[in-house]
N, C-alpha and C. Protein backbone atom coordinates (compact mmCIF):
# COMPACT_ATOMS: atom_id res chain seq x y z
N UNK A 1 -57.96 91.70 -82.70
CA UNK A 1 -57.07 90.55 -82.57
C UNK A 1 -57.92 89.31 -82.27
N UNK A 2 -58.00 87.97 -83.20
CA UNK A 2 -58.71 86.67 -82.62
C UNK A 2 -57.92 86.20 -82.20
N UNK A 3 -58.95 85.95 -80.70
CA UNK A 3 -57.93 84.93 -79.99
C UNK A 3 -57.70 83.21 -80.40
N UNK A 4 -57.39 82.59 -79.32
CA UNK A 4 -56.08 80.96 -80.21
C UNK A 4 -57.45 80.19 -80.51
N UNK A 5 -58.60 80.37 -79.63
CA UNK A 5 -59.44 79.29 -79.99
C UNK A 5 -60.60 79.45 -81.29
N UNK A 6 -60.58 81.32 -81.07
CA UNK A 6 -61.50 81.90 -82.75
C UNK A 6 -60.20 81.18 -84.08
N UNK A 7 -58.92 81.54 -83.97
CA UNK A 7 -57.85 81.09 -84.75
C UNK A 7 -58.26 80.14 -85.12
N UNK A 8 -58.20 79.04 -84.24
CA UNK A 8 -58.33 77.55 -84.43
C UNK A 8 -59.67 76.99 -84.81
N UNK A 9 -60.48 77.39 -84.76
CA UNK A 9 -61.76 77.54 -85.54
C UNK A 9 -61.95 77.90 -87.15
N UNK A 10 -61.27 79.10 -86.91
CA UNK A 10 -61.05 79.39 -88.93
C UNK A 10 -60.20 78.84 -89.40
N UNK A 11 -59.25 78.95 -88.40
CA UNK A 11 -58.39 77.35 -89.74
C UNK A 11 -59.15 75.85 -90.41
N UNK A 12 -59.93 75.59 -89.17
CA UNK A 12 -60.53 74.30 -89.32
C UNK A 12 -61.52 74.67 -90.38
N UNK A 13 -62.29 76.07 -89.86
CA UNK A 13 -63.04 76.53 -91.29
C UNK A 13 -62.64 76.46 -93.11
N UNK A 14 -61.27 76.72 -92.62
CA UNK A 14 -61.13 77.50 -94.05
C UNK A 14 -60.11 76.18 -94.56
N UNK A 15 -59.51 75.26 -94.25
CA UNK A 15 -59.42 74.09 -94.50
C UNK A 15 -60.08 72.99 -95.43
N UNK A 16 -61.60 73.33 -94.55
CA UNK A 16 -62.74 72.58 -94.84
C UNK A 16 -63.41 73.03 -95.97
N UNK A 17 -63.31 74.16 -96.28
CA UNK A 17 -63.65 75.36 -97.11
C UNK A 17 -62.44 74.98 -98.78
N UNK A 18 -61.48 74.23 -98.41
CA UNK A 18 -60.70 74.60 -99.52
C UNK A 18 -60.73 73.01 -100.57
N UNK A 19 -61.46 72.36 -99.85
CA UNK A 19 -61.72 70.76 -100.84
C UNK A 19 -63.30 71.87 -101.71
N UNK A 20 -63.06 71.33 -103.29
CA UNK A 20 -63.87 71.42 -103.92
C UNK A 20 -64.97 70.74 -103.86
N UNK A 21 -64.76 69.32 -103.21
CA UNK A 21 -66.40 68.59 -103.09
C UNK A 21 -66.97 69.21 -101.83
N UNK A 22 -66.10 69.66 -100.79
CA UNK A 22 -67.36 70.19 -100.05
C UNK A 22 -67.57 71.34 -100.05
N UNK A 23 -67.23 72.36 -101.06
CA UNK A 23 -67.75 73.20 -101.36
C UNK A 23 -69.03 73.07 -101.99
N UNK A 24 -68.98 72.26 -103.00
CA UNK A 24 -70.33 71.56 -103.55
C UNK A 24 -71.24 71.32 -103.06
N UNK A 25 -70.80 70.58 -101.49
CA UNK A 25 -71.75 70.01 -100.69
C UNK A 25 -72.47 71.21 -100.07
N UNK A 26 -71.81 71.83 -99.68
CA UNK A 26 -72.24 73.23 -99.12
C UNK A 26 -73.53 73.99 -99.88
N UNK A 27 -73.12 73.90 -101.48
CA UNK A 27 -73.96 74.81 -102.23
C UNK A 27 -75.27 73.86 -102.32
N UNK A 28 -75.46 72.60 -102.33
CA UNK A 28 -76.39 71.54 -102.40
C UNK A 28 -76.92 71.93 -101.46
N UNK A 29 -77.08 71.84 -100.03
CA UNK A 29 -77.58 72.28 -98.74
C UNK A 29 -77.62 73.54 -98.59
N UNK A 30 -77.74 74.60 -99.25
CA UNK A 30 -77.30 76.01 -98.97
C UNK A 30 -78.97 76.83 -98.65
N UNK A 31 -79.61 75.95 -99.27
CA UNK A 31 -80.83 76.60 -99.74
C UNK A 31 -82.05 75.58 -98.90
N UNK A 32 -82.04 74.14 -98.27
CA UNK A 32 -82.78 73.39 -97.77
C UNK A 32 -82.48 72.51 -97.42
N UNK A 33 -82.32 71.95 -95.65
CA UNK A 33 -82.25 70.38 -95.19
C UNK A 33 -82.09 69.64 -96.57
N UNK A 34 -80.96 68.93 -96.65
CA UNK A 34 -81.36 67.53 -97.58
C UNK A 34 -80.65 66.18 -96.83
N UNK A 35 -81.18 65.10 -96.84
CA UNK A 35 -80.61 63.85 -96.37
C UNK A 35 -79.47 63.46 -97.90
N UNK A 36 -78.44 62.56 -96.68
CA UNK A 36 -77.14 62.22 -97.61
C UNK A 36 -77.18 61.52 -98.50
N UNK A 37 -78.29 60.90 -99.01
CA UNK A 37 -78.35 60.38 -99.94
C UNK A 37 -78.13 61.25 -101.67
N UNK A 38 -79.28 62.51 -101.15
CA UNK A 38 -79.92 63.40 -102.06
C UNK A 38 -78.64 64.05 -102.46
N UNK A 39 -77.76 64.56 -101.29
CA UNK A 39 -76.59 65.44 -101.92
C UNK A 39 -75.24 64.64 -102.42
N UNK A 40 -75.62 63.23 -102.27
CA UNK A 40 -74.52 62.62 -103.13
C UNK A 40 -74.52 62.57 -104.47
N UNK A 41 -76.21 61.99 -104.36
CA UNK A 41 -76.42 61.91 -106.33
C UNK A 41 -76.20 63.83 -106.91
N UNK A 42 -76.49 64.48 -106.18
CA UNK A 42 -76.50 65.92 -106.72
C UNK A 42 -74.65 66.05 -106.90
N UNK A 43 -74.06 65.72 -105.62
CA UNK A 43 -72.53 66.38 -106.53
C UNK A 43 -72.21 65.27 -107.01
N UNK A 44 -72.36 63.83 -106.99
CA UNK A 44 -71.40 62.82 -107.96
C UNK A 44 -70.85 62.25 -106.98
N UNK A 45 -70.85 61.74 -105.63
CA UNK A 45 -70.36 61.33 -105.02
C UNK A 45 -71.23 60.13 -103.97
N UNK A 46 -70.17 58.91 -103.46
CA UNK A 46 -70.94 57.78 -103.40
C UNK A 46 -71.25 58.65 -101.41
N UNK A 47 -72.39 57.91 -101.47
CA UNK A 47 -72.96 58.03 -99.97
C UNK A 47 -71.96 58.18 -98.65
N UNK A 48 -70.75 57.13 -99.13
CA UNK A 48 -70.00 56.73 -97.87
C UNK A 48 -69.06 58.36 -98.06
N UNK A 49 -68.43 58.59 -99.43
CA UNK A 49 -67.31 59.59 -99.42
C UNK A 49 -67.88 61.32 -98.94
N UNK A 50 -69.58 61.38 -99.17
CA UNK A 50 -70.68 62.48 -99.26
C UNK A 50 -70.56 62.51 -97.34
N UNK A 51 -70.89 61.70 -96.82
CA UNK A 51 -70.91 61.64 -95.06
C UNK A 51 -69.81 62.12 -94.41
N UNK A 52 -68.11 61.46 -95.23
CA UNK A 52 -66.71 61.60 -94.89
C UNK A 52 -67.20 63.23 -94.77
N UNK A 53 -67.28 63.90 -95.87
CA UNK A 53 -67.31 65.24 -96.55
C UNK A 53 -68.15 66.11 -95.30
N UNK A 54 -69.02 65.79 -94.76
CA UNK A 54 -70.13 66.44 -94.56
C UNK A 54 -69.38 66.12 -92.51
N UNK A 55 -69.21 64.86 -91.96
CA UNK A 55 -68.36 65.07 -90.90
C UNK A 55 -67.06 66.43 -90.69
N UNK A 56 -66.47 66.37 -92.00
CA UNK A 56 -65.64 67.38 -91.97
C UNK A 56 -66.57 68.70 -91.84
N UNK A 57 -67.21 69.16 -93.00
CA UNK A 57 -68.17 70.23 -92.87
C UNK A 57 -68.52 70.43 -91.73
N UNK A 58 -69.12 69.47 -90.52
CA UNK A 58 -69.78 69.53 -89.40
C UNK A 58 -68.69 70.10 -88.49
N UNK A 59 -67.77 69.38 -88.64
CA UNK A 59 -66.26 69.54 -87.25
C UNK A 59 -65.83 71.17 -87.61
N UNK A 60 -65.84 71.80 -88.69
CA UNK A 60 -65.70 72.75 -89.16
C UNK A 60 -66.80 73.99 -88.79
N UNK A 61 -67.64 73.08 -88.32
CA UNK A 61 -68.80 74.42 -87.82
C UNK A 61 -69.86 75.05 -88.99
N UNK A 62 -69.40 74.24 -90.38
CA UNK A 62 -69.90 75.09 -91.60
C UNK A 62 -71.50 74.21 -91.73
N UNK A 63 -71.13 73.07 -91.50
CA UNK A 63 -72.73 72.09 -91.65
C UNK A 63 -73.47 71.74 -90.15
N UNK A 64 -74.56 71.26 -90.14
CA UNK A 64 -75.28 70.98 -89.04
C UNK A 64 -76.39 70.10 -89.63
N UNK A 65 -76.58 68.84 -88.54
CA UNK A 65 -77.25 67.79 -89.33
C UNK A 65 -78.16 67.89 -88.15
N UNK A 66 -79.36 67.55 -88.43
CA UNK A 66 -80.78 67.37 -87.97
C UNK A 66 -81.35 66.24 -88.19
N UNK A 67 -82.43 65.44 -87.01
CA UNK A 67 -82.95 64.37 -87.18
C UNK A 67 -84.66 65.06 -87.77
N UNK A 68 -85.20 64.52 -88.51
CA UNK A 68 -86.55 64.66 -88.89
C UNK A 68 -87.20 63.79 -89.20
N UNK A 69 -88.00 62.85 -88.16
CA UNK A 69 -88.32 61.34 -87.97
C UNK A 69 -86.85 60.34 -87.94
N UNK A 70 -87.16 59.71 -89.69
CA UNK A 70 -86.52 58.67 -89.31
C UNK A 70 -85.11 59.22 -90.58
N UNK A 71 -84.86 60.56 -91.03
CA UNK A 71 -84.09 61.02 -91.60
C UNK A 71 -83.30 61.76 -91.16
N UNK A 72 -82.24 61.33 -91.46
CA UNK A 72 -81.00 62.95 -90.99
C UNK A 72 -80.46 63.69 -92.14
N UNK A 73 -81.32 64.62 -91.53
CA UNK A 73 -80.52 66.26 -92.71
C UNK A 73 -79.64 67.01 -92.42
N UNK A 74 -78.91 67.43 -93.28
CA UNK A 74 -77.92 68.33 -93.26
C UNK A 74 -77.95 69.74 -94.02
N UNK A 75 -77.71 70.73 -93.24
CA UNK A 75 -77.90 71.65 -93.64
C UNK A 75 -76.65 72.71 -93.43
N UNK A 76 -76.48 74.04 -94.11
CA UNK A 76 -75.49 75.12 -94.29
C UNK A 76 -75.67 75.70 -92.33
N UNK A 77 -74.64 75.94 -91.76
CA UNK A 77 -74.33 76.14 -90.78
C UNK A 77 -73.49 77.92 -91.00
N UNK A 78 -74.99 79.21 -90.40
CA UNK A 78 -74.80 80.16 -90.93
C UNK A 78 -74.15 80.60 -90.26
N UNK A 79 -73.91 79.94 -88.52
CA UNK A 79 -72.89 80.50 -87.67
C UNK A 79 -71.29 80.94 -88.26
N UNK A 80 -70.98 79.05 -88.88
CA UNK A 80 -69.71 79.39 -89.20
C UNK A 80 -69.28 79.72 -90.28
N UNK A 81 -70.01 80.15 -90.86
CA UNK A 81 -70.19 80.81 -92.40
C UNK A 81 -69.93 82.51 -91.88
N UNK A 82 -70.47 82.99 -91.03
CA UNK A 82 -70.26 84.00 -90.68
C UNK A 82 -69.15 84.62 -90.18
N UNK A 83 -68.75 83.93 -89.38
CA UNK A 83 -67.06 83.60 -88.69
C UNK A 83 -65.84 84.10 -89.77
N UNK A 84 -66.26 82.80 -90.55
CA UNK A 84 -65.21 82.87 -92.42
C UNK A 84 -65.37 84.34 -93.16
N UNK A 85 -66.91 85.07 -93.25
CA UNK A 85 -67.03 86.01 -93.65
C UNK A 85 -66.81 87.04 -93.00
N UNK A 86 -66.48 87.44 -91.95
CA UNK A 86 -66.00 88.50 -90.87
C UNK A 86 -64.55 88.26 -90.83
N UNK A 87 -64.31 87.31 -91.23
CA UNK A 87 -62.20 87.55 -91.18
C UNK A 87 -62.01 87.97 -92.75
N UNK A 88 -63.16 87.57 -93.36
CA UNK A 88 -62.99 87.84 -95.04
C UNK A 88 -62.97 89.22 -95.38
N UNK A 89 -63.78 89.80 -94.71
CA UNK A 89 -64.01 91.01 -94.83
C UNK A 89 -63.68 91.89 -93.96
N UNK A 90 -62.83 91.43 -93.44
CA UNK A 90 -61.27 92.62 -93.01
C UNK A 90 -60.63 93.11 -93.60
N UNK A 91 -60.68 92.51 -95.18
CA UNK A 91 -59.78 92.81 -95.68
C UNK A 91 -60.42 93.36 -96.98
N UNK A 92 -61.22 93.96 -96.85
CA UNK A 92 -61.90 94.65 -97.85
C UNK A 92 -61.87 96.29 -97.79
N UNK A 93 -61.81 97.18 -96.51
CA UNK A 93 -61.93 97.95 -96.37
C UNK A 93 -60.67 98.75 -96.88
N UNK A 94 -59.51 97.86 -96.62
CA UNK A 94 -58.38 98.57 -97.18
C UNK A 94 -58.26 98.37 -98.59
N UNK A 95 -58.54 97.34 -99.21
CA UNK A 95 -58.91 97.22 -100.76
C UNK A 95 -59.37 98.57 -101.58
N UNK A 96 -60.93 98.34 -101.16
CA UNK A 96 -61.77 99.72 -101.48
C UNK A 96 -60.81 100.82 -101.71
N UNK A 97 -60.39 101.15 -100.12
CA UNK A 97 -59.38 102.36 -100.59
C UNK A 97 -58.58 102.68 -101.24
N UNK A 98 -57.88 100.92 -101.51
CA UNK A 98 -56.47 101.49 -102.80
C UNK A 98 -57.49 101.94 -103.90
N UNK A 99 -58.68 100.83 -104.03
CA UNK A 99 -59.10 101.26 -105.64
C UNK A 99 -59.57 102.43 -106.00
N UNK A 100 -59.95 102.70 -104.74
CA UNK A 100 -60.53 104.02 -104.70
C UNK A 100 -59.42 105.48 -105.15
N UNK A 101 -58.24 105.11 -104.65
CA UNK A 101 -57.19 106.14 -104.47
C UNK A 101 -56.86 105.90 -106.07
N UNK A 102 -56.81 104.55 -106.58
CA UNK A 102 -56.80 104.64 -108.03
C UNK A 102 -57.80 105.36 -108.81
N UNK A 103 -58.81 104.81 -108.69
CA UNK A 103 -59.59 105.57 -109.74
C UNK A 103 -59.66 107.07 -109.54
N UNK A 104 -59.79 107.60 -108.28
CA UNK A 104 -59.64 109.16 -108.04
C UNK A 104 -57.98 109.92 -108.34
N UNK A 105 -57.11 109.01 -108.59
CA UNK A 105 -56.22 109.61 -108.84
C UNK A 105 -55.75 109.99 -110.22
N UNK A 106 -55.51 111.38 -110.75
CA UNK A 106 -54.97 112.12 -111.83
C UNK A 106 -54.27 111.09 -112.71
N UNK A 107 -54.49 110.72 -114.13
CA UNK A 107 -54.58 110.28 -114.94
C UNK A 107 -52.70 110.04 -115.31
N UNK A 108 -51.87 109.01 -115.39
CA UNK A 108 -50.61 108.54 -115.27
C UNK A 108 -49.91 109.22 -113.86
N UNK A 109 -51.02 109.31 -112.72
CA UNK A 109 -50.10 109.47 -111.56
C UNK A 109 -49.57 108.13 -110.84
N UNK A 110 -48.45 108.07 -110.22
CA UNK A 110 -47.57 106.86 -110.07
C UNK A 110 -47.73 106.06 -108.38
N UNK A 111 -48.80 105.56 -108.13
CA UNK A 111 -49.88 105.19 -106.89
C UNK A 111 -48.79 104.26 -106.49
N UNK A 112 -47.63 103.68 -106.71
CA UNK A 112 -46.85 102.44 -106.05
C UNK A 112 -45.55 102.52 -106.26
């Protein structure tokens, strides 16, 4: 059972998770620090709307920005990536089994 404040965390996650540009943004940073400039020109988006995007990402727990001198990077935030993927995959185990009970089951037997 998650409690109200894990709840309220994956909502904010999976919210943040459901705009297509910051999914983008996500996959841009997924792999290395980049400053906001770099991941605007990469998804198509102007500097100011790329920051909007990436505040959300941050409040969401999914991004995390870093100073490195006189640059701030942003990067994939594996904490709350992990969070999203542990409620995701609750729901896999019972999956498996239907498919499983399908494919092991006798050829026009009536599974539903």
């Amino acid at each position: 059972m998650m409690g109200a404040e894990s709840a309220a965390e994956l909502d904010l996650a999976l919210r943040a998770l459901a705009d297509g540009n910051r999914r983008a943004i996500l996959r841009a940073i997924r792999s290395v620090p980049r400053p906001v400039g770099s991941i605007a020109e990469e998804v198509g988006l102007s500097q100011q709307t790329t920051s909007h995007h990436l505040g959300v990402l941050r409040e969401a727990g999914l991004a995390v920005g870093t100073r490195q001198g006189t640059r701030h990077l942003f990067a994939v935030d594996t904490d709350g990536l992990a969070a999203v993927r542990s409620y995701l995959d609750d729901f896999w185990p019972s999956k498996l089994s239907a498919l499983k009970a399908v494919i092991e089951a006798p050829e026009g037997a009536d599974l539903g």
